[in-house]
Protein backbone atom coordinates (compact mmCIF):
# COMPACT_ATOMS: atom_id res chain seq x y z
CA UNK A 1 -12.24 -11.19 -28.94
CA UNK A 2 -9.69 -13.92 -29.11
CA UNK A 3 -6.67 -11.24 -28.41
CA UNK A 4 -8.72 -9.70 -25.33
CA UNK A 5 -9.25 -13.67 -23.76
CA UNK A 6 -5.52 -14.24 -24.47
CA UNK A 7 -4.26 -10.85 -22.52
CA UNK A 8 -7.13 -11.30 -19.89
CA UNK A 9 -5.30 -14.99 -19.45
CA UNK A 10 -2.18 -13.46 -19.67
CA UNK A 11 -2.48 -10.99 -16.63
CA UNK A 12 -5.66 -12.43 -14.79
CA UNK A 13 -7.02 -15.45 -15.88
CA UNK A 14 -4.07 -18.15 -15.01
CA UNK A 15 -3.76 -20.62 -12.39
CA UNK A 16 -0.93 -18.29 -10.29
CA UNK A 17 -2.56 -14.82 -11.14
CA UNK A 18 -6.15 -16.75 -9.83
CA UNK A 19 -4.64 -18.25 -6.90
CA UNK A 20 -2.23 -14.52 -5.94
CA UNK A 21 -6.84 -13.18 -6.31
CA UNK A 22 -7.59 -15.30 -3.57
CA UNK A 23 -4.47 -14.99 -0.95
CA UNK A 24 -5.42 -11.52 -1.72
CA UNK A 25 -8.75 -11.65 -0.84
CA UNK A 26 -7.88 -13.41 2.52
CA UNK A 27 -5.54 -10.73 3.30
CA UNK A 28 -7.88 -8.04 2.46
CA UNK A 29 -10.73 -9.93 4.62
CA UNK A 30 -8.24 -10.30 7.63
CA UNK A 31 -6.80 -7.46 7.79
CA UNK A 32 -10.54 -5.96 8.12
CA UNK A 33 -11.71 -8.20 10.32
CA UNK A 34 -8.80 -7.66 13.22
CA UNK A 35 -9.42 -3.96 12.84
CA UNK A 36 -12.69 -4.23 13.11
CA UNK A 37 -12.45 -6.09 16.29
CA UNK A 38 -10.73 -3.18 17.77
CA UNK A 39 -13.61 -1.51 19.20
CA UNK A 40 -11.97 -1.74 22.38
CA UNK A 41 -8.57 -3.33 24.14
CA UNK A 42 -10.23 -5.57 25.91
CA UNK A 43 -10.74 -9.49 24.73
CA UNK A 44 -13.59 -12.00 24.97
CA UNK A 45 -16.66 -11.13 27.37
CA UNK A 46 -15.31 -8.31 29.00
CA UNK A 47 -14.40 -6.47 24.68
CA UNK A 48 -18.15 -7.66 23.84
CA UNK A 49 -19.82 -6.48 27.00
CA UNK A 50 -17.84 -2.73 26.83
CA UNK A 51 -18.63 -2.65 23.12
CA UNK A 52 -22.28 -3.04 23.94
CA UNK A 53 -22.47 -0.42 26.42
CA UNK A 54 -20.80 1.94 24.37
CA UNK A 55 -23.52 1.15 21.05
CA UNK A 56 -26.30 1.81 23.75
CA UNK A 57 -25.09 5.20 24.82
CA UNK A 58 -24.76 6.58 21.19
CA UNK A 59 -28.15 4.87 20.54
CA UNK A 60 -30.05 6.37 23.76
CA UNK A 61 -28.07 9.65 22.53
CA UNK A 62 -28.50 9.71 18.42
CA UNK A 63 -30.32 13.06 17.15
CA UNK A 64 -29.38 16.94 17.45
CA UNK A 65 -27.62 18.23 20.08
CA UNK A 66 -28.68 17.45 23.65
CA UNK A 67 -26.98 20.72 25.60
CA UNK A 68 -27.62 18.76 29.01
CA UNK A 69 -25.90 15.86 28.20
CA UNK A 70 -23.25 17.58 26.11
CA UNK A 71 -22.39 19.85 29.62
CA UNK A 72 -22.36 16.01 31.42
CA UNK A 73 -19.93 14.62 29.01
CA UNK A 74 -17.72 17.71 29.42
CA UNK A 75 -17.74 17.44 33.12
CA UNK A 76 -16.72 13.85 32.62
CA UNK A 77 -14.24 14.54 30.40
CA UNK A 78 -12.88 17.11 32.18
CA UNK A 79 -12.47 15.27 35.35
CA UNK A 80 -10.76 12.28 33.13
CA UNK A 81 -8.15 14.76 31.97
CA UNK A 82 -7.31 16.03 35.33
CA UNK A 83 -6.79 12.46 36.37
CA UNK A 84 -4.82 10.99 33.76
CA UNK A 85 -3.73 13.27 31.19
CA UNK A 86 -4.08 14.08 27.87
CA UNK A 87 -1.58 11.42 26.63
CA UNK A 88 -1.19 7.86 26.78
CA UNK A 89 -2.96 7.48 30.44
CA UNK A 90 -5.85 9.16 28.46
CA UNK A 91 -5.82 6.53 25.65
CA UNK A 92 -6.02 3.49 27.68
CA UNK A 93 -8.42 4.65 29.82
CA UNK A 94 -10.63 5.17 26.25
CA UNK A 95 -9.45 2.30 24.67
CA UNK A 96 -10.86 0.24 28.08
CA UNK A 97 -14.22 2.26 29.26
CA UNK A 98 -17.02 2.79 27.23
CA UNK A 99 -18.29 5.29 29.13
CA UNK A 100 -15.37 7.45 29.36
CA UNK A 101 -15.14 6.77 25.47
CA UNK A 102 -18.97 7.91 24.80
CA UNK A 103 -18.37 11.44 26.82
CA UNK A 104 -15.34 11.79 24.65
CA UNK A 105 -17.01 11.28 21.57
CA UNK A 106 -19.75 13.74 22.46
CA UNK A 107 -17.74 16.49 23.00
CA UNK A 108 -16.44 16.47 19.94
CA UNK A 109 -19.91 16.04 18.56
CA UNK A 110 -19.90 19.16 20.18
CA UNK A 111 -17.49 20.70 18.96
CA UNK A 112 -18.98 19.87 15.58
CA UNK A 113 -21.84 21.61 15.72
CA UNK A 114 -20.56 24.65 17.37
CA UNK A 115 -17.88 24.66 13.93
CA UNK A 116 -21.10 24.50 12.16
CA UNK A 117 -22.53 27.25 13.07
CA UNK A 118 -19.54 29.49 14.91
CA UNK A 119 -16.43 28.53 12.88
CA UNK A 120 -14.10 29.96 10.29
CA UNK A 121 -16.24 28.23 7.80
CA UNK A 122 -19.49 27.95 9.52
CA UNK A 123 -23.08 29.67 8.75
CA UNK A 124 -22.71 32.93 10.77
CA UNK A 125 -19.02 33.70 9.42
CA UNK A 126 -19.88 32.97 6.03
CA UNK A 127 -23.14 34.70 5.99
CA UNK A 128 -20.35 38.16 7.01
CA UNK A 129 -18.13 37.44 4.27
CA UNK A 130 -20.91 37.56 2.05
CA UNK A 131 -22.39 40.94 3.92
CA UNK A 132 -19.17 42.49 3.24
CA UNK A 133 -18.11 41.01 -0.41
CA UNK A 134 -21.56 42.72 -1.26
CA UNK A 135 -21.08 46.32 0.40
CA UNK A 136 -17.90 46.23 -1.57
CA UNK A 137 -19.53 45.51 -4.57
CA UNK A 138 -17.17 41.91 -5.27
CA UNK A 139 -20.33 39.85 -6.10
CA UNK A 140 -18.71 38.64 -9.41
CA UNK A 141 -15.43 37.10 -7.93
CA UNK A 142 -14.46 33.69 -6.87
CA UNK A 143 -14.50 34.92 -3.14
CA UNK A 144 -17.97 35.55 -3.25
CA UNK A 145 -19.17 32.90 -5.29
CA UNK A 146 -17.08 29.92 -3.38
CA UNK A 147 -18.32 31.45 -0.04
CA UNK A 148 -22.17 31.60 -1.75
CA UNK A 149 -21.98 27.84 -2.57
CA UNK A 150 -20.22 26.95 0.53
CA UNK A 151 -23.54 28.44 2.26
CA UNK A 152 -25.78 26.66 0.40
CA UNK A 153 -24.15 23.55 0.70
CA UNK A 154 -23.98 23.80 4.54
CA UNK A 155 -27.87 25.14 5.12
CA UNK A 156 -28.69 22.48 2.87
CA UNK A 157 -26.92 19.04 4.33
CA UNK A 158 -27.75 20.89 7.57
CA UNK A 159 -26.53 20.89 11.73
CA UNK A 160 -24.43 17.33 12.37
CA UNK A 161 -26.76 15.06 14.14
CA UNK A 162 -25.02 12.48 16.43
CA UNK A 163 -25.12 8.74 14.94
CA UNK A 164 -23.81 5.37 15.36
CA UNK A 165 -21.77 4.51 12.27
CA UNK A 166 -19.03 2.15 14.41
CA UNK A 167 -19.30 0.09 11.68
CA UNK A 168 -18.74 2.39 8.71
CA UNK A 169 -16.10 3.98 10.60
CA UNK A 170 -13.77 1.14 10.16
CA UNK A 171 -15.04 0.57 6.74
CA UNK A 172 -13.79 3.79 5.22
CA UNK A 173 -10.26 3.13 6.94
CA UNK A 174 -9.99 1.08 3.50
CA UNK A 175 -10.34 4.38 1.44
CA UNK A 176 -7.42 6.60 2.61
CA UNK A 177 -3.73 5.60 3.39
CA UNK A 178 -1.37 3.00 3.99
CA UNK A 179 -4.25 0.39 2.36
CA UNK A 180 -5.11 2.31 -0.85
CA UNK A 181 -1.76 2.42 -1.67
CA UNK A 182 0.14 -0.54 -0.35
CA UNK A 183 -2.46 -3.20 -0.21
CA UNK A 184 -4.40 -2.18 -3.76
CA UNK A 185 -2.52 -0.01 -5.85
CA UNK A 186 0.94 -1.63 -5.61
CA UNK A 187 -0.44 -5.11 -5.74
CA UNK A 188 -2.46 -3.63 -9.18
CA UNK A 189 1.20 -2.61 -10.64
CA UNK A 190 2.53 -6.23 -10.33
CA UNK A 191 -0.64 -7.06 -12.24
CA UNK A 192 -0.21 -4.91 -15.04
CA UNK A 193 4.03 -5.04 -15.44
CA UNK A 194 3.72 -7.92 -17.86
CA UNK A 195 1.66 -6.47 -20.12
CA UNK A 196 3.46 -5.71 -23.21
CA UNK A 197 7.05 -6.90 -21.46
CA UNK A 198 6.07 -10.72 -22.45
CA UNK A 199 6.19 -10.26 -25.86
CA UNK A 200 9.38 -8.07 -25.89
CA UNK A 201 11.37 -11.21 -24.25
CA UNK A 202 9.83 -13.51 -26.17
CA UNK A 203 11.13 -11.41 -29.21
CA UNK A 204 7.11 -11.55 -30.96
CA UNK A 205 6.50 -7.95 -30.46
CA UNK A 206 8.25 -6.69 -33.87
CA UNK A 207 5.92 -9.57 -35.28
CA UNK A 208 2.62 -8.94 -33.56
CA UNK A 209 2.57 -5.55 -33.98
CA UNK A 210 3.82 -4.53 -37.58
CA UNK A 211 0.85 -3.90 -39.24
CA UNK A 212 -1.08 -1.26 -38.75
CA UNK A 213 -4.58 -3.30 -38.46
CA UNK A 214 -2.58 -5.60 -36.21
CA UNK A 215 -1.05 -3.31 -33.87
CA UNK A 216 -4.09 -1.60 -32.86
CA UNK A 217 -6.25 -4.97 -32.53
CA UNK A 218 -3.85 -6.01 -29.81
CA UNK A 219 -2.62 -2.56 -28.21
CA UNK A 220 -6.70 -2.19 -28.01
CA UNK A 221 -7.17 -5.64 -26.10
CA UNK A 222 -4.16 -5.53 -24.12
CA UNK A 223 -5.75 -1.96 -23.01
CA UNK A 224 -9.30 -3.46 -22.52
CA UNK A 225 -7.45 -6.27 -20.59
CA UNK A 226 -5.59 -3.84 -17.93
CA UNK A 227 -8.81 -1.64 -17.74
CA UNK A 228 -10.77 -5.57 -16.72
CA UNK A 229 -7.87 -6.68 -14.36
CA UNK A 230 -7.25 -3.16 -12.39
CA UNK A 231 -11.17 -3.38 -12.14
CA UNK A 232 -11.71 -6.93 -10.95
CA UNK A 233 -8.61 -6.44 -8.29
CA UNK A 234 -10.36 -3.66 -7.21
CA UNK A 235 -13.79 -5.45 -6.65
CA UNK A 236 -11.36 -8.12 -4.61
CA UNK A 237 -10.06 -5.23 -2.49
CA UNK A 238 -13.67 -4.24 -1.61
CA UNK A 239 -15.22 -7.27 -0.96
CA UNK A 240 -13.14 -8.40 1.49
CA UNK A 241 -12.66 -5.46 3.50
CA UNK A 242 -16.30 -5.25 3.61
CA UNK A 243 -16.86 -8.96 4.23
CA UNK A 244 -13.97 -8.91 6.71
CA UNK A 245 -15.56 -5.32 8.59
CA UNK A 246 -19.04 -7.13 8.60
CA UNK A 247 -17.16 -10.62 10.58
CA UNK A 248 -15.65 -8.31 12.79
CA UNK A 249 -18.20 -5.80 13.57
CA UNK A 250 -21.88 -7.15 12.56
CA UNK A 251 -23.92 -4.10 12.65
CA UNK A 252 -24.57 -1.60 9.90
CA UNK A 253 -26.43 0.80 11.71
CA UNK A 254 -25.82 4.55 10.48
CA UNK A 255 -26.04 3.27 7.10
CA UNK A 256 -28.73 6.24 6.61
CA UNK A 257 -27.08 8.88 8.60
CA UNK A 258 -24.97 11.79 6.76
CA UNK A 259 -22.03 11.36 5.17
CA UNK A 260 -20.70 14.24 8.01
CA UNK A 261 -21.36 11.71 10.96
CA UNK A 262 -18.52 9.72 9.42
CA UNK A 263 -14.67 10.76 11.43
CA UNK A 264 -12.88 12.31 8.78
CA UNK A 265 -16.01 13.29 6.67
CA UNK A 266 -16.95 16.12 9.03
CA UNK A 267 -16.48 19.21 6.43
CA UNK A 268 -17.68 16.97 3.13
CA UNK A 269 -19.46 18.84 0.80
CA UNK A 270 -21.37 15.57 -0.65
CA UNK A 271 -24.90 15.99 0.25
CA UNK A 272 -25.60 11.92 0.48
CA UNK A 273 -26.00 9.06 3.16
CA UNK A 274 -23.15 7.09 4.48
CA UNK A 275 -24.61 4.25 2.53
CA UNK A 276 -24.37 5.87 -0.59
CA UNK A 277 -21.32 7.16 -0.14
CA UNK A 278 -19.96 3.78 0.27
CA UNK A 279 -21.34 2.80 -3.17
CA UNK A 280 -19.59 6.19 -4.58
CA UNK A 281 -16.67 5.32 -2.83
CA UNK A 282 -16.05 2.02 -4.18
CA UNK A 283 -17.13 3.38 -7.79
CA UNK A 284 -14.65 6.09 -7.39
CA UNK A 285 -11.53 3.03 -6.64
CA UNK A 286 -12.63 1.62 -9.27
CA UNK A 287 -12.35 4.82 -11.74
CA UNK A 288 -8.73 5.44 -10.33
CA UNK A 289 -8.08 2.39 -10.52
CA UNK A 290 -8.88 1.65 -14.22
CA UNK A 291 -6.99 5.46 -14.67
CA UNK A 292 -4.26 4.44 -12.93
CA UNK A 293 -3.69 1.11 -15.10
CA UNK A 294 -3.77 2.91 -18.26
CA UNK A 295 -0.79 4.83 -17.18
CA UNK A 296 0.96 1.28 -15.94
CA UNK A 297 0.18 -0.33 -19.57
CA UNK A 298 2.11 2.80 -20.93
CA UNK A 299 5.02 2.21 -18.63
CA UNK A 300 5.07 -1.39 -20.15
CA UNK A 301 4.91 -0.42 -23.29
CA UNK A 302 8.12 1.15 -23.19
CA UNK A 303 10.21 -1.69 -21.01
CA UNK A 304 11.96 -4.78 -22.01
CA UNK A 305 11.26 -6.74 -18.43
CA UNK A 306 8.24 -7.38 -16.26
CA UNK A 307 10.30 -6.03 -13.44
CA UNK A 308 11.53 -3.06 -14.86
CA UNK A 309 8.24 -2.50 -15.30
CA UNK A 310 6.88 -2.82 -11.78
CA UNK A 311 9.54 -1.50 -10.68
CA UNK A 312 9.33 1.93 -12.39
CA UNK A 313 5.22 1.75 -11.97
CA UNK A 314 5.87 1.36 -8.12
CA UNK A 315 8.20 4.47 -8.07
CA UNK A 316 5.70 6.47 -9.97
CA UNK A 317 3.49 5.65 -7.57
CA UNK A 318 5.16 6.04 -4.37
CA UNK A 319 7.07 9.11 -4.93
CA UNK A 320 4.03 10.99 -5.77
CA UNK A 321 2.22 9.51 -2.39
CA UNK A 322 5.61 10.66 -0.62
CA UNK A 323 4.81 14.46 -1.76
CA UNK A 324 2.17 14.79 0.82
CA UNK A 325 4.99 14.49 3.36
CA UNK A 326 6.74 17.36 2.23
CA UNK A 327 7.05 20.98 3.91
CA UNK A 328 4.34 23.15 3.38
CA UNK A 329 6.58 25.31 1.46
CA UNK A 330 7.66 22.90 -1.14
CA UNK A 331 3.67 21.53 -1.40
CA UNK A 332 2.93 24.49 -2.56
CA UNK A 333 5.43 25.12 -5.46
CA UNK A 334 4.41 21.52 -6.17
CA UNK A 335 0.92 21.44 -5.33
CA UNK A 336 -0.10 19.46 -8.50
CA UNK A 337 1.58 16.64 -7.99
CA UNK A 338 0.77 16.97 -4.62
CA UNK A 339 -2.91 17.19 -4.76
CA UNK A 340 -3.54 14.72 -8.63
CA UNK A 341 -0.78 12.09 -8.29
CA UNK A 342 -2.05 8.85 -8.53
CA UNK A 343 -1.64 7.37 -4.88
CA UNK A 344 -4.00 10.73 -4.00
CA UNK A 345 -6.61 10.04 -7.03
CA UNK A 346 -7.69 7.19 -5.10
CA UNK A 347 -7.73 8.27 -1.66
CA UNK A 348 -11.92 8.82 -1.41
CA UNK A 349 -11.55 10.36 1.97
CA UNK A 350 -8.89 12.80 0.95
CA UNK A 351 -10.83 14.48 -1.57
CA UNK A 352 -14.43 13.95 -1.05
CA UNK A 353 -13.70 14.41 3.11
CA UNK A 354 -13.34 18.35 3.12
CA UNK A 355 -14.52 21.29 1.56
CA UNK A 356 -11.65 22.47 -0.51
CA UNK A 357 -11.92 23.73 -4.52
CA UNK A 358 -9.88 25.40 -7.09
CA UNK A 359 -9.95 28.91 -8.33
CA UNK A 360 -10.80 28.50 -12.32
CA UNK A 361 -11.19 31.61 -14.22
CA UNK A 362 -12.82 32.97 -11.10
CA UNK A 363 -15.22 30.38 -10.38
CA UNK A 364 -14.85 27.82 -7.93
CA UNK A 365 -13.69 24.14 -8.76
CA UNK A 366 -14.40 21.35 -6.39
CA UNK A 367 -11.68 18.74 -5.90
CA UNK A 368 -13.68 16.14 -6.47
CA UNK A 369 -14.53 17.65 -9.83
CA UNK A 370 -10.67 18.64 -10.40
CA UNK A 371 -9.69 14.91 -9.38
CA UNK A 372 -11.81 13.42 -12.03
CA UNK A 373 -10.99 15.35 -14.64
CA UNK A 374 -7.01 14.89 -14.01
CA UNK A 375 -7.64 10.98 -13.88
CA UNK A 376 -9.68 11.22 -16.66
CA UNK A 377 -6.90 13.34 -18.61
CA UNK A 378 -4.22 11.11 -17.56
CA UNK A 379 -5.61 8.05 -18.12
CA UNK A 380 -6.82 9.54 -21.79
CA UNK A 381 -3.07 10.65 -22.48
CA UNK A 382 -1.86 7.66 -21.18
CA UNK A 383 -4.16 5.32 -23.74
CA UNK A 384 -2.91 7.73 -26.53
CA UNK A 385 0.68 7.45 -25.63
CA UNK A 386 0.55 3.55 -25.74
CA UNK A 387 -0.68 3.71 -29.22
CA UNK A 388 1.78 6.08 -30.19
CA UNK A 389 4.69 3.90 -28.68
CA UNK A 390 3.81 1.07 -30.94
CA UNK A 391 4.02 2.95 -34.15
CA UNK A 392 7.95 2.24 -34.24
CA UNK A 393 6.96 -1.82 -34.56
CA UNK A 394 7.82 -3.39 -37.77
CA UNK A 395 8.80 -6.73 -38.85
CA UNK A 396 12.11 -7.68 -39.03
């Protein structure tokens, strides 16, 4: 216990590391709170008075699919297109009418439910795949049984329903992109770089770790002691983006709703309420989180300097991210990397926002399953690794 409280002071519990937590946690809260305010371009009164107007037309609107009102938003939007455009005219007109901005977001509430039901993946076109897979006699391949599920999955969460989630809208913002990975994961890399490094320059490592009862007493606490510290910088991260949503936009409503009334969540297989999905989500950081530092600790392990370390952690991390920017023809010679790197193992919205598995032996693999068990595999290889690096250690 004494070695864990000495690492955990090492990379958390200091006076810098403590003070970096709460800059950190100011950042995180500010940089939700200005998006959040974002609702419209417009500033004082006039941003709080078009904000309310747009709230009341989702609320007077919220349920199934009105087809009158979904013809009257077409006819609105229609006529807003012919008179400014489909570009940047468009978007400041939207970004300063809350009216225009309601029509707009019905029709492609719309649009929604007519993908539900008449898409490439909706009810009717699934329910003929399956028609034909049986005539055919394919009822045993991954085809058919993918397409099955698929159908279950979409009678079961059911037609999208039109909700205000405003608020949880800007919220999940914090689970995809440019934040996950520049504002959490890199930050969680300069965390973890000193891990072993301090005792290398200090020259105490051949010391500390030549025995074998000694070596894995404090390769297991200086483990424990990443797994803590990615953790609690991840519970920073969360609380202040919520905290800093909440100042800017103070109204949870939608916290019921589907997880498929969420932008971005619109093909999710994940049969659970926005709410919950915001507990899953911020479980799921968490887990990648904790994977991601037992791959950093290993990275340590095997450096002399604190920046070497961060430094090589930070490429690891970003040129795996920069594979989703690749051709289409490269992703898919690379497509692991692509798809289980560990800037994408974090990104909640990228794998739990679509329908998309794996073909396993034939049966269908979700990627939410497959992303689990890849973190769970690297971390465990990872943790392995970093005991195996230490077996070299003896006294001088």
């Amino acid at each position: 216990m004494k070695l864990f409280h000495y690492e955990m002071k090492k990379l958390l519990l200091n006076r810098n590391r403590l003070v970096l937590l709460a800059v950190l946690f100011a950042l995180y809260l500010i940089v939700a709170w200005v998006s959040a305010k974002g609702v419209f371009e417009l500033s004082g009164a006039a941003g709080k008075k078009a904000t309310n107007e747009y709230v009341r037309l989702i609320t007077e609107n919220s349920g199934k699919l009105n087809p009158e009102q979904l013809e009257q938003s077409k006819t609105v939007l229609d006529a807003a297109i012919a008179q400014y455009g489909t570009g940047e005219g468009l978007m400041v007109k939207l970004n300063r009418d809350p009216v225009l901005k309601f029509h707009r977001q019905y029709v492609s509430f719309g649009n929604k439910v007519d993908e539900y039901w008449n898409g490439p993946q909706g009810i009717y076109a699934l329910q003929e795949k399956l028609k034909q897979l049986e005539e055919s006699g394919q009822t045993k391949t991954y085809e058919y049984r993918n397409a099955s599920n698929r159908l279950d999955t979409e009678l079961s969460i059911g037609e999208p329903v039109f909700k205000n989630t405003v608020f949880w809208n800007f919220f999940f913002i914090r689970f995809d992109g440019f934040m996950i990975i520049f504002l959490l994961l890199l930050v969680l890399t300069y965390f973890i770089a000193p891990l072993f490094t301090q005792e290398v320059r200090t020259e105490m490592d051949s010391i500390v770790l030549s025995t074998v009862k000694g070596r894995k007493e404090i390769v297991t606490a200086k483990l424990l002691s990443a797994g803590l510290s990615a953790a609690v910088v991840t519970v920073v991260y969360l609380a202040g983006s919520f905290i800093g949503t909440w100042m800017g936009y103070r109204d949870l409503s939608g916290i019921h709703a589907s997880l498929r009334s969420l932008d971005g969540f619109g093909s999710s297989t994940l049969p659970i309420s926005i709410g919950g999905a915001a507990l899953f989500a911020g479980l799921w950081l968490i887990f990648a989180a904790v994977g991601f530092s037992m791959a950093l600790a290993l990275i340590s392990s095997k450096l002399k300097s604190q920046s070497a370390a961060f430094g090589i952690g930070m490429v690891l991390l970003l040129a795996g991210s920069m594979s989703n920017y690749f051709s289409s023809a490269i992703k898919k010679l690379i497509w692991p990397i692509v798809d289980f790197n560990f800037g994408s193992l974090a990104m909640f919205s990228s794998i739990f926002g679509q329908a998309r598995t794996y073909n396993l032996f034939g049966f269908p693999l979700t990627y939410g399953l497959a992303a689990s068990m890849v973190c769970l595999l690297l971390a465990l290889v990872s943790l392995l690794l970093t005991y195996a690096a230490q077996k070299k250690r003896s006294a001088a």
